[in-house]
C-alpha atoms as a PDB file:
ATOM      1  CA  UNK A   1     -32.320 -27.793  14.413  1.00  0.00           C
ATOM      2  CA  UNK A   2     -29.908 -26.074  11.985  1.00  0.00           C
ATOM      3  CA  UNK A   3     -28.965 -27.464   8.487  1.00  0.00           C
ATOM      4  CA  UNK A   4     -25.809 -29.489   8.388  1.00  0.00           C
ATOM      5  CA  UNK A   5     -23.460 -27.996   5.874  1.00  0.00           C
ATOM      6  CA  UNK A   6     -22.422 -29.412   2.788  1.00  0.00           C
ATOM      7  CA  UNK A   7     -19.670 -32.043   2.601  1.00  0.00           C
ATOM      8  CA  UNK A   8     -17.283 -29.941   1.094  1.00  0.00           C
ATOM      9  CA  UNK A   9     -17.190 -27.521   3.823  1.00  0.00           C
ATOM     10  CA  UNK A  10     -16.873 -29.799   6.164  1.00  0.00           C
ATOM     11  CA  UNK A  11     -13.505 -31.111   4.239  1.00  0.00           C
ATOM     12  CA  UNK A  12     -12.507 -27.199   3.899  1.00  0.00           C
ATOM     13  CA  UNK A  13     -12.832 -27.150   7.742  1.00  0.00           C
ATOM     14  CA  UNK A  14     -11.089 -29.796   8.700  1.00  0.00           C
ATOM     15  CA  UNK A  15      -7.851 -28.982   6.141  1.00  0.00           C
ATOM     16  CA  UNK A  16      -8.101 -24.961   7.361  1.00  0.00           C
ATOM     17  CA  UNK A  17      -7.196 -26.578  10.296  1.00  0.00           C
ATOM     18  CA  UNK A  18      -4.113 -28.133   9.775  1.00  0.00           C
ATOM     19  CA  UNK A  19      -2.741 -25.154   8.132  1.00  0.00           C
ATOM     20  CA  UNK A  20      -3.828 -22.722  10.589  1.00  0.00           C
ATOM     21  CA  UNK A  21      -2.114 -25.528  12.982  1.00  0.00           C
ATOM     22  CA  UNK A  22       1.283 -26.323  11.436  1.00  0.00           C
ATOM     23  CA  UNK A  23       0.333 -29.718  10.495  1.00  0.00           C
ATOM     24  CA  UNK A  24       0.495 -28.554   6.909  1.00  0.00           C
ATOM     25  CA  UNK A  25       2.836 -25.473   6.958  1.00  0.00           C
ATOM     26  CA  UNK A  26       3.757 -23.284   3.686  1.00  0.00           C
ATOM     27  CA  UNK A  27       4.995 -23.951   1.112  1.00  0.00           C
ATOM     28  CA  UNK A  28       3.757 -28.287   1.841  1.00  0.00           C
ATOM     29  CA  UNK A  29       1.194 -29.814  -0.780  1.00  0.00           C
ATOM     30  CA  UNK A  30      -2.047 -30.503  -0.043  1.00  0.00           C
ATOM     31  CA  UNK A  31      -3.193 -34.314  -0.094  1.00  0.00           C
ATOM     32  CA  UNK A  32      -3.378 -35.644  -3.956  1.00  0.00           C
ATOM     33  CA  UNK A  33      -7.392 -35.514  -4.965  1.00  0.00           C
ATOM     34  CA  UNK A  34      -7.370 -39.213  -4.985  1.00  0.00           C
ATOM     35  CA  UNK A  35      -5.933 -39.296  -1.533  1.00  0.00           C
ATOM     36  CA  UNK A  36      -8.722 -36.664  -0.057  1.00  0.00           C
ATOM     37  CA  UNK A  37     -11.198 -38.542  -1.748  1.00  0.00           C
ATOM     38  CA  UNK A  38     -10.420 -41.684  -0.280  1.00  0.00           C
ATOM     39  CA  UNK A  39      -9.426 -39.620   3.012  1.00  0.00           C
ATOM     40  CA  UNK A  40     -13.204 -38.067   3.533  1.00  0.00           C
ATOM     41  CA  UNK A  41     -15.005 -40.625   1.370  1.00  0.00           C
ATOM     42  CA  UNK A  42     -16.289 -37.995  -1.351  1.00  0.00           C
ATOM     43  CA  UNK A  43     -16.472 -37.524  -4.858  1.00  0.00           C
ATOM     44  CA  UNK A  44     -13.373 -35.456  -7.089  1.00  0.00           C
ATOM     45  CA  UNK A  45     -16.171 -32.504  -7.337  1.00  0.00           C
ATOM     46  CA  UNK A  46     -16.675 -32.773  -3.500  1.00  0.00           C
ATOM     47  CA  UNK A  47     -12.801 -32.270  -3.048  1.00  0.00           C
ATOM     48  CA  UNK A  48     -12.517 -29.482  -5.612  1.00  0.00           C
ATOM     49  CA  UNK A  49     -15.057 -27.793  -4.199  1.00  0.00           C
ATOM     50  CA  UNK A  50     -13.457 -28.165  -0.777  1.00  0.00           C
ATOM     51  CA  UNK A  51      -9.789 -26.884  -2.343  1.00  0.00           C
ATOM     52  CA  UNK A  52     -11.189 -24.120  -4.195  1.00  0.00           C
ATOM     53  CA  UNK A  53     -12.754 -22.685  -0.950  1.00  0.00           C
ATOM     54  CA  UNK A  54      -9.073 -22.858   0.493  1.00  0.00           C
ATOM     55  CA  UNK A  55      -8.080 -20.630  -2.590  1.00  0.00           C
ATOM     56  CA  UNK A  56     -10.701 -17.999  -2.556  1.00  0.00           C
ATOM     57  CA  UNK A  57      -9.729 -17.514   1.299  1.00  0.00           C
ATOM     58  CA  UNK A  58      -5.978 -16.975  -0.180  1.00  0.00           C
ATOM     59  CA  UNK A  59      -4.695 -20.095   2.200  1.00  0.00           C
ATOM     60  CA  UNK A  60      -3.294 -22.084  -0.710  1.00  0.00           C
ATOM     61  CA  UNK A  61      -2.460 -21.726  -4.273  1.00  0.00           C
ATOM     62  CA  UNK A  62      -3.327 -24.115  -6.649  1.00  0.00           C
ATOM     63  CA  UNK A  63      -0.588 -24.589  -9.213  1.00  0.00           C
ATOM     64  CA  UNK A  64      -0.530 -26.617 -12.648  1.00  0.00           C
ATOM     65  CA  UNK A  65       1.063 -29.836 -13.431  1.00  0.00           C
ATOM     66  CA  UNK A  66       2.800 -29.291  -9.859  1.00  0.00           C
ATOM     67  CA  UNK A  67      -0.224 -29.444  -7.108  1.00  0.00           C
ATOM     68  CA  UNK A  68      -1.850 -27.521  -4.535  1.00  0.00           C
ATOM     69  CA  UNK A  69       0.451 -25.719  -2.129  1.00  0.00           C
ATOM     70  CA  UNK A  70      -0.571 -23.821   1.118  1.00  0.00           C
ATOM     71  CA  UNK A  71       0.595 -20.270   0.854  1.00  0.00           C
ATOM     72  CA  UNK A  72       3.037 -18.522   2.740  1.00  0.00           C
ATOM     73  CA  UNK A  73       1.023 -15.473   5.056  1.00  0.00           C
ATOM     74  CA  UNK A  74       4.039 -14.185   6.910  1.00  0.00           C
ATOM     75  CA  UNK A  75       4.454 -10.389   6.921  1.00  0.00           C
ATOM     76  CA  UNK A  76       6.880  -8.351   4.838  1.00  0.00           C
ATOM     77  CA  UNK A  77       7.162  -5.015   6.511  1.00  0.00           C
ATOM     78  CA  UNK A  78       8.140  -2.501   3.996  1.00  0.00           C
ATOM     79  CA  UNK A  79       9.466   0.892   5.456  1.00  0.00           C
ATOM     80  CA  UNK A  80       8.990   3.865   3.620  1.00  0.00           C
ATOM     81  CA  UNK A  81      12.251   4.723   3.675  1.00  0.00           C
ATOM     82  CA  UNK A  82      12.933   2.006   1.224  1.00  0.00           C
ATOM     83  CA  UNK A  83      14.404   4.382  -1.457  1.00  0.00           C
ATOM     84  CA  UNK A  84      16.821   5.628   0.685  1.00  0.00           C
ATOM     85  CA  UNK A  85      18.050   2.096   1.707  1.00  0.00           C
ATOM     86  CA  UNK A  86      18.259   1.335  -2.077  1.00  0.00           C
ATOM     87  CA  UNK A  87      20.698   4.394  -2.900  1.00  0.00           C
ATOM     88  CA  UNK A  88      22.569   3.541  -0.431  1.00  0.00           C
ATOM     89  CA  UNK A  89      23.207  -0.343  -1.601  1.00  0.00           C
ATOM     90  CA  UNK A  90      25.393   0.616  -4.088  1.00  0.00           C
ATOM     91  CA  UNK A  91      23.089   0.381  -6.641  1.00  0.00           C
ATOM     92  CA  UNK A  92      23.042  -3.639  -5.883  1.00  0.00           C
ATOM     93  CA  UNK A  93      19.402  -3.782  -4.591  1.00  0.00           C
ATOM     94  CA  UNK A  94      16.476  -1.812  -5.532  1.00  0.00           C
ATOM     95  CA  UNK A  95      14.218  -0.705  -3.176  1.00  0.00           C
ATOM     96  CA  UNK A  96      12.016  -3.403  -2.655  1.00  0.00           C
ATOM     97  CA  UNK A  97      14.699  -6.146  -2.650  1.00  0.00           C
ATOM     98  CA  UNK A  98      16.445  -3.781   0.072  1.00  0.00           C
ATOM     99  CA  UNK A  99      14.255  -3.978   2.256  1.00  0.00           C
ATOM    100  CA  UNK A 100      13.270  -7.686   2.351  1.00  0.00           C
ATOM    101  CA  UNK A 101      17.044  -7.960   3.502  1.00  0.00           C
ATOM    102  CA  UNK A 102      16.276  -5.923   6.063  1.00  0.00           C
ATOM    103  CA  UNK A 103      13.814  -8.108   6.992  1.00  0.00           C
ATOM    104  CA  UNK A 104      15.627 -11.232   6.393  1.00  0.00           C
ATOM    105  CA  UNK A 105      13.458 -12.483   3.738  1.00  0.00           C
ATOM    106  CA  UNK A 106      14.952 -13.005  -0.073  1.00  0.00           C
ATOM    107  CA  UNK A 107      13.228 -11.094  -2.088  1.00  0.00           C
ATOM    108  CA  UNK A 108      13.077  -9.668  -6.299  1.00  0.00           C
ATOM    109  CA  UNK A 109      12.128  -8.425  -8.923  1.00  0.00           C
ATOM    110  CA  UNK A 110      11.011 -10.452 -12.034  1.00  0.00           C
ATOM    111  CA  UNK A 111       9.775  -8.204 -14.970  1.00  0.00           C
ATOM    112  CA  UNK A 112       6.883  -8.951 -17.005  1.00  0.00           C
ATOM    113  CA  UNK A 113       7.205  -8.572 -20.598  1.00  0.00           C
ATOM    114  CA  UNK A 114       9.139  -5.405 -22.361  1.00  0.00           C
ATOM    115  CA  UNK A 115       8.605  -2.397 -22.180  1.00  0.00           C
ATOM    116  CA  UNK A 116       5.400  -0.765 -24.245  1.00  0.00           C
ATOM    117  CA  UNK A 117       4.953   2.662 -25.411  1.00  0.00           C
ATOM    118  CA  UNK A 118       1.812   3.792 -24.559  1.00  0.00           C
ATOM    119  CA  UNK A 119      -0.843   6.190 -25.350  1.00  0.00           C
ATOM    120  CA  UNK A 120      -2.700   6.777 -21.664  1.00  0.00           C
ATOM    121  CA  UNK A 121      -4.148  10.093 -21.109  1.00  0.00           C
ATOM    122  CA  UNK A 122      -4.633   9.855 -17.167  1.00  0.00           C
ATOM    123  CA  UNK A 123      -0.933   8.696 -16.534  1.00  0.00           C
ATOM    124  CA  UNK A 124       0.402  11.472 -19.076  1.00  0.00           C
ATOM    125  CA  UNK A 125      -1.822  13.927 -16.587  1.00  0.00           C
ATOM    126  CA  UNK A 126      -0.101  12.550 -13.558  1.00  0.00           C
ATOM    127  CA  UNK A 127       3.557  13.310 -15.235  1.00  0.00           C
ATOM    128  CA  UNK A 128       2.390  16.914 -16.804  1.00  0.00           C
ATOM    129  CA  UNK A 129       2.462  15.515 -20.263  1.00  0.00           C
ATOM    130  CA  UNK A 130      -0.102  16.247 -22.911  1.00  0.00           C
ATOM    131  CA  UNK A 131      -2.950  13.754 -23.140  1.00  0.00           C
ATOM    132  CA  UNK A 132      -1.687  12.397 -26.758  1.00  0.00           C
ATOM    133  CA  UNK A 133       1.820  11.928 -25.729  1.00  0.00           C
ATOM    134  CA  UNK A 134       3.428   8.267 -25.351  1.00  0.00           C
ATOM    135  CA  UNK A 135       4.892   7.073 -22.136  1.00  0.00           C
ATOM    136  CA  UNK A 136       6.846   4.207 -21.720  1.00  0.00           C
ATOM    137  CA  UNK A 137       5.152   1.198 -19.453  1.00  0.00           C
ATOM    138  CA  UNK A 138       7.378  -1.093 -17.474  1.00  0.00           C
ATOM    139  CA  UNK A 139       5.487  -4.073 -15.475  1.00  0.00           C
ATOM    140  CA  UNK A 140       6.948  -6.512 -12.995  1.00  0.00           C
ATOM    141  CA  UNK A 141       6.443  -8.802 -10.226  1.00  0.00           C
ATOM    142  CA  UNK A 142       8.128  -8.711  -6.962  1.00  0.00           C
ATOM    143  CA  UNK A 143       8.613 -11.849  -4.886  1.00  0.00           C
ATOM    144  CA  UNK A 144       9.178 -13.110  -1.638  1.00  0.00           C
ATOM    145  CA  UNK A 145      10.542 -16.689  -1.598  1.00  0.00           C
ATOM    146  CA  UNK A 146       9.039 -17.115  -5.216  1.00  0.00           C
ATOM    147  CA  UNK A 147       5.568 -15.948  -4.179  1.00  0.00           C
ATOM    148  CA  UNK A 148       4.490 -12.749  -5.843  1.00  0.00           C
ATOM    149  CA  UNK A 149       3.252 -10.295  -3.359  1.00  0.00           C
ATOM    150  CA  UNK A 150       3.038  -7.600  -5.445  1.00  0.00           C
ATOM    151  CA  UNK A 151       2.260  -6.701  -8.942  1.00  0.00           C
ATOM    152  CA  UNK A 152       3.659  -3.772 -10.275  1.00  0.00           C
ATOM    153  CA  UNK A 153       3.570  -0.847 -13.463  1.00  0.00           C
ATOM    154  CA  UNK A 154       5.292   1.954 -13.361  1.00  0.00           C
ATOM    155  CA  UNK A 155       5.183   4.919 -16.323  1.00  0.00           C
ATOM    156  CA  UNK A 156       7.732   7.164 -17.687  1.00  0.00           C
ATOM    157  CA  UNK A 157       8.012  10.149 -20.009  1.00  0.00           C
ATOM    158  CA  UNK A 158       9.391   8.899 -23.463  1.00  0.00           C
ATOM    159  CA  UNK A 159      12.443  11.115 -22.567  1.00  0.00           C
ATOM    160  CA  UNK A 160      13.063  10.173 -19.477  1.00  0.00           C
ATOM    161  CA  UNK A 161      12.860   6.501 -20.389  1.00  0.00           C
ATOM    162  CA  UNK A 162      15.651   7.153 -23.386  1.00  0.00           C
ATOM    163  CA  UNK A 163      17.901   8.259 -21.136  1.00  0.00           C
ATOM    164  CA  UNK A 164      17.704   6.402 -18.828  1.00  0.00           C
ATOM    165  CA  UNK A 165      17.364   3.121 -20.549  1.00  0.00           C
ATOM    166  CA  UNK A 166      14.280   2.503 -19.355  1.00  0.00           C
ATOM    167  CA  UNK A 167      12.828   1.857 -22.627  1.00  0.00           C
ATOM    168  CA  UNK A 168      15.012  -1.350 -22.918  1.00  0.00           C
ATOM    169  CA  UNK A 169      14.221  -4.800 -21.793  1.00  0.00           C
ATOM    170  CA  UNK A 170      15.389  -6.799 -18.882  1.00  0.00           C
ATOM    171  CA  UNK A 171      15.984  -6.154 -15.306  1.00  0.00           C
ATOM    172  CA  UNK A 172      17.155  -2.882 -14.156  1.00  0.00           C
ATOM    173  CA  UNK A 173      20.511  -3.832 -12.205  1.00  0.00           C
ATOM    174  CA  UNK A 174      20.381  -1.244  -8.621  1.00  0.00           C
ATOM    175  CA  UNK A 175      16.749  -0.415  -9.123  1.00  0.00           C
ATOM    176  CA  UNK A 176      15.136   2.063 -11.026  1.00  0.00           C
ATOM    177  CA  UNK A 177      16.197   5.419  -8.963  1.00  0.00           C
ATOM    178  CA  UNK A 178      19.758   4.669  -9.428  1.00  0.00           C
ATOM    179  CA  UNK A 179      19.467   4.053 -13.178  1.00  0.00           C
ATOM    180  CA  UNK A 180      17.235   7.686 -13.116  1.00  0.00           C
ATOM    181  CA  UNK A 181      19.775   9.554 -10.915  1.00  0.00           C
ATOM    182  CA  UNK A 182      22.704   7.824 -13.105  1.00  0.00           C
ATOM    183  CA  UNK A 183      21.022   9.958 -16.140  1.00  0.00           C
ATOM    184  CA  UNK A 184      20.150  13.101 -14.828  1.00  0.00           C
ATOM    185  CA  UNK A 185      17.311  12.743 -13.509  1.00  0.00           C
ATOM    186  CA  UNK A 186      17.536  12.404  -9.716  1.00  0.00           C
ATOM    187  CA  UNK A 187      14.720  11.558  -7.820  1.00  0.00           C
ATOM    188  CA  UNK A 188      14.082  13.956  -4.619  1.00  0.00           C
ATOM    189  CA  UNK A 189      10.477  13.515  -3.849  1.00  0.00           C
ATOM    190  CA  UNK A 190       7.826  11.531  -3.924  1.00  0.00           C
ATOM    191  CA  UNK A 191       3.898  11.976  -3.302  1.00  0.00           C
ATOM    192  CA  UNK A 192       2.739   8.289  -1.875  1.00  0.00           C
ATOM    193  CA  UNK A 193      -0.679   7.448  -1.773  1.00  0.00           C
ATOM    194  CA  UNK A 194      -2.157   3.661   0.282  1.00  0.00           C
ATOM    195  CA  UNK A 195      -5.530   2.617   0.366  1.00  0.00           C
ATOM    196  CA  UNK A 196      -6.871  -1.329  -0.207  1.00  0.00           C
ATOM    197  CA  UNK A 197      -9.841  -2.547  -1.867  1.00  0.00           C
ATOM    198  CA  UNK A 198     -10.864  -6.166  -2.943  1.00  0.00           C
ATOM    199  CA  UNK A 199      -8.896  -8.019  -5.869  1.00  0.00           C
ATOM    200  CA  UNK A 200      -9.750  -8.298  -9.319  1.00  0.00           C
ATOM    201  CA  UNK A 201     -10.374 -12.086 -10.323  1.00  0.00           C
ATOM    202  CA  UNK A 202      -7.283 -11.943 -12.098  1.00  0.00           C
ATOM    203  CA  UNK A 203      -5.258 -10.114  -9.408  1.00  0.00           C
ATOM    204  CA  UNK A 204      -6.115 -12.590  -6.793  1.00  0.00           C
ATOM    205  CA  UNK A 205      -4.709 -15.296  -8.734  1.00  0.00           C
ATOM    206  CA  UNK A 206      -1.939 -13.947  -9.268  1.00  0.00           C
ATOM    207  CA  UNK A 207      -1.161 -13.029  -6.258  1.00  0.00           C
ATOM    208  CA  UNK A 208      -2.610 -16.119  -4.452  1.00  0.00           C
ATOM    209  CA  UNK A 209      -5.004 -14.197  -2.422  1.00  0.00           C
ATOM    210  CA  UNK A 210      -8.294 -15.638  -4.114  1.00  0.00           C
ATOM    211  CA  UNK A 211     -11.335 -13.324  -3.987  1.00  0.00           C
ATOM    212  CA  UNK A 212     -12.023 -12.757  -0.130  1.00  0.00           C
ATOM    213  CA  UNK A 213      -8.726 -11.091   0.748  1.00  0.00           C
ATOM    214  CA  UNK A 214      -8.398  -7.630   0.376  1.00  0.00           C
ATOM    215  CA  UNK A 215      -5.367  -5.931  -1.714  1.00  0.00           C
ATOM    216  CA  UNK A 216      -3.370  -2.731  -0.662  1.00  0.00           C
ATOM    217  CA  UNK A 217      -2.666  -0.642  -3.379  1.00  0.00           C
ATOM    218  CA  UNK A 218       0.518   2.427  -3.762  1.00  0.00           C
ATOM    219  CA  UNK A 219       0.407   5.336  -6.114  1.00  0.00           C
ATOM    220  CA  UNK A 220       3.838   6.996  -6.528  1.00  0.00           C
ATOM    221  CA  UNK A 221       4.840   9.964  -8.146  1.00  0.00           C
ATOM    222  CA  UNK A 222       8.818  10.603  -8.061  1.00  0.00           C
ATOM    223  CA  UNK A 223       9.774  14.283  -8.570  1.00  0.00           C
ATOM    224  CA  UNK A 224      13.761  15.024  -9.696  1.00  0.00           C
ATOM    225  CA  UNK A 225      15.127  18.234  -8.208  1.00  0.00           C
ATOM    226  CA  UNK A 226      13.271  20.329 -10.756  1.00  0.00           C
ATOM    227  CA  UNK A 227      10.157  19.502  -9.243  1.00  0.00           C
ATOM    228  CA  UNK A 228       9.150  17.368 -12.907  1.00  0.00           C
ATOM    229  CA  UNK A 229       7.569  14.407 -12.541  1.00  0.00           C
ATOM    230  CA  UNK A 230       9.501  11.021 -13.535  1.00  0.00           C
ATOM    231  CA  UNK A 231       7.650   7.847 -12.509  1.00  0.00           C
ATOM    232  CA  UNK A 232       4.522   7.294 -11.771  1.00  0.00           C
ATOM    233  CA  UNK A 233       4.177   3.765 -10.064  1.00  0.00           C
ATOM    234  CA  UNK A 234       1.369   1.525  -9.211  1.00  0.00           C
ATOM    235  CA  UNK A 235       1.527  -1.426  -6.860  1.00  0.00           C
ATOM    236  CA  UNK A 236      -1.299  -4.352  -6.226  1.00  0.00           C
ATOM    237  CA  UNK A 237      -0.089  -5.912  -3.377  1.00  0.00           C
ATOM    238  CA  UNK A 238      -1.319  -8.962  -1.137  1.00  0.00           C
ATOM    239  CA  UNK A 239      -3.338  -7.035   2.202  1.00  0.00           C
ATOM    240  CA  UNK A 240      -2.174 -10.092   4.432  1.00  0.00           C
ATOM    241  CA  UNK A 241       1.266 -10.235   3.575  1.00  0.00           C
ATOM    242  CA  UNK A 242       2.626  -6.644   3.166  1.00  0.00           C
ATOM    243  CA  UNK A 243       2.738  -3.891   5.963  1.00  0.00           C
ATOM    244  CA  UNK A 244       3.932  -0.368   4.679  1.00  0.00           C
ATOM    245  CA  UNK A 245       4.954   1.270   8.165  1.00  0.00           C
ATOM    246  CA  UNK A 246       6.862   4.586   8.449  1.00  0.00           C
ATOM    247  CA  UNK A 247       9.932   4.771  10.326  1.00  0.00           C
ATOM    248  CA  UNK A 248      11.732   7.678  12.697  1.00  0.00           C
ATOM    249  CA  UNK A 249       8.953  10.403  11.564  1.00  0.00           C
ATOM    250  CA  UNK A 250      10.082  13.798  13.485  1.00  0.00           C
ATOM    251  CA  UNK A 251       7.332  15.391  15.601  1.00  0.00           C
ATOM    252  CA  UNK A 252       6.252  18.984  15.601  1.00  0.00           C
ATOM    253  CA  UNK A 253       8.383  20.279  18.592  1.00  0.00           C
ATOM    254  CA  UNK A 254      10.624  17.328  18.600  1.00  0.00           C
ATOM    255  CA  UNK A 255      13.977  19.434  17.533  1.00  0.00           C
ATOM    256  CA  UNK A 256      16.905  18.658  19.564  1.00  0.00           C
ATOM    257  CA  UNK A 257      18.926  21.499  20.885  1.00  0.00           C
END
């Protein structure tokens, strides 16, 4: 006869079930501890060991001094023609924020502390700089509905960044490609690069995807029209909530006539 599991799975079940059905939908709070407690007739450990199973599976997010909330799963598709859609907004959206709109969804860019200059000898390789040369390290967040979904750093030469402002705090207004193009340094091309892995402990926090949720991850290197490279960008995003997808791709005898 098998083992019956421990309490606090069976409380995990039962609340995993009222997400997955709607009872609880995203964005709602989870009972108050007290409440489950009283609810299931178990101990505060029982509950928080319940809960924290619910976060590790990335199905709520446990927030301070405010509660725990279950998480919003629904899909952002991102098309990689993104940039394109963000030149063309008038520089009033960069490219991420474009294409939430396209989707429907409200989404931004926060930034996450000022700029830094740097000294980081792979990054300088990826932008054909010498090894001992600073480059300029922007970090930000973008969210969906005030969920981060992705985490963000993106590195610059020192030049580059001078000119462009991008060595100055705050949000870049029109996105980063218009600010570039703005000061000479158009961006052309770009070499992108997917693959996912499992989250750091302190990436699936902060992305609410706990530890059994796998991340994507995007490399980007943006040329300008001289072929030199200008950004190299790195993105941690949530696996379950973002879908990169390519869009009108033409096909090897495909030409019309």
């Amino acid at each position: 006869m098998p083992k019956p599991q421990p309490m606090y799975r069976d409380i995990a079940d039962e609340l995993r079930a009222q997400i997955q059905s709607g009872d609880l939908p995203p964005g709602s709070k989870l009972p108050h501890t007290t409440d489950l407690m009283e609810t299931f007739s178990a101990s505060k450990q029982t509950v928080r060991s319940a809960v924290d199973v619910l976060v590790q599976e990335g199905l709520v997010i446990a927030r301070r001094r405010y509660g725990t909330v279950v998480r919003d799963r629904r899909k952002v598709r991102i098309p990689l023609s993104r940039y394109k859609r963000s030149l063309e907004s008038n520089g009033n959206k960069g490219p991420f924020e474009a294409a939430c709109e396209a989707e429907g969804l409200v989404g931004q860019m926060k930034v996450v502390g000022e700029p830094e200059h740097v000294r980081a000898p792979d990054v300088a390789a990826l932008l054909g700089l010498p090894p001992d040369q600073d480059v300029v390290c922007r970090r930000r967040e973008a969210l969906v509905d005030d969920q981060v979904v992705q985490i963000q750093s993106a590195w610059y030469p020192l030049d580059v960044a001078q000119a462009s402002g991008l060595d100055r705090p705050g949000k870049v207004d029109g996105g980063v490609y218009a600010r570039l193009r703005d000061a000479g340094f158009p961006a052309v091309e770009a070499d992108e690069r997917v693959a996912a892995r499992m989250p750091t402990k302190e990436e699936g926090a902060q992305l609410g995807t706990g530890l059994a949720l796998p991340v994507l991850t995007v490399e980007r290197i943006s040329r300008s029209d001289t072929g030199r490279p200008i950004e190299l960008l790195r993105v941690v995003a949530a696996g379950d909530r973002m879908e990169l997808f390519y869009d009108s791709l033409p096909l090897p005898g495909s030409e019309r006539t």
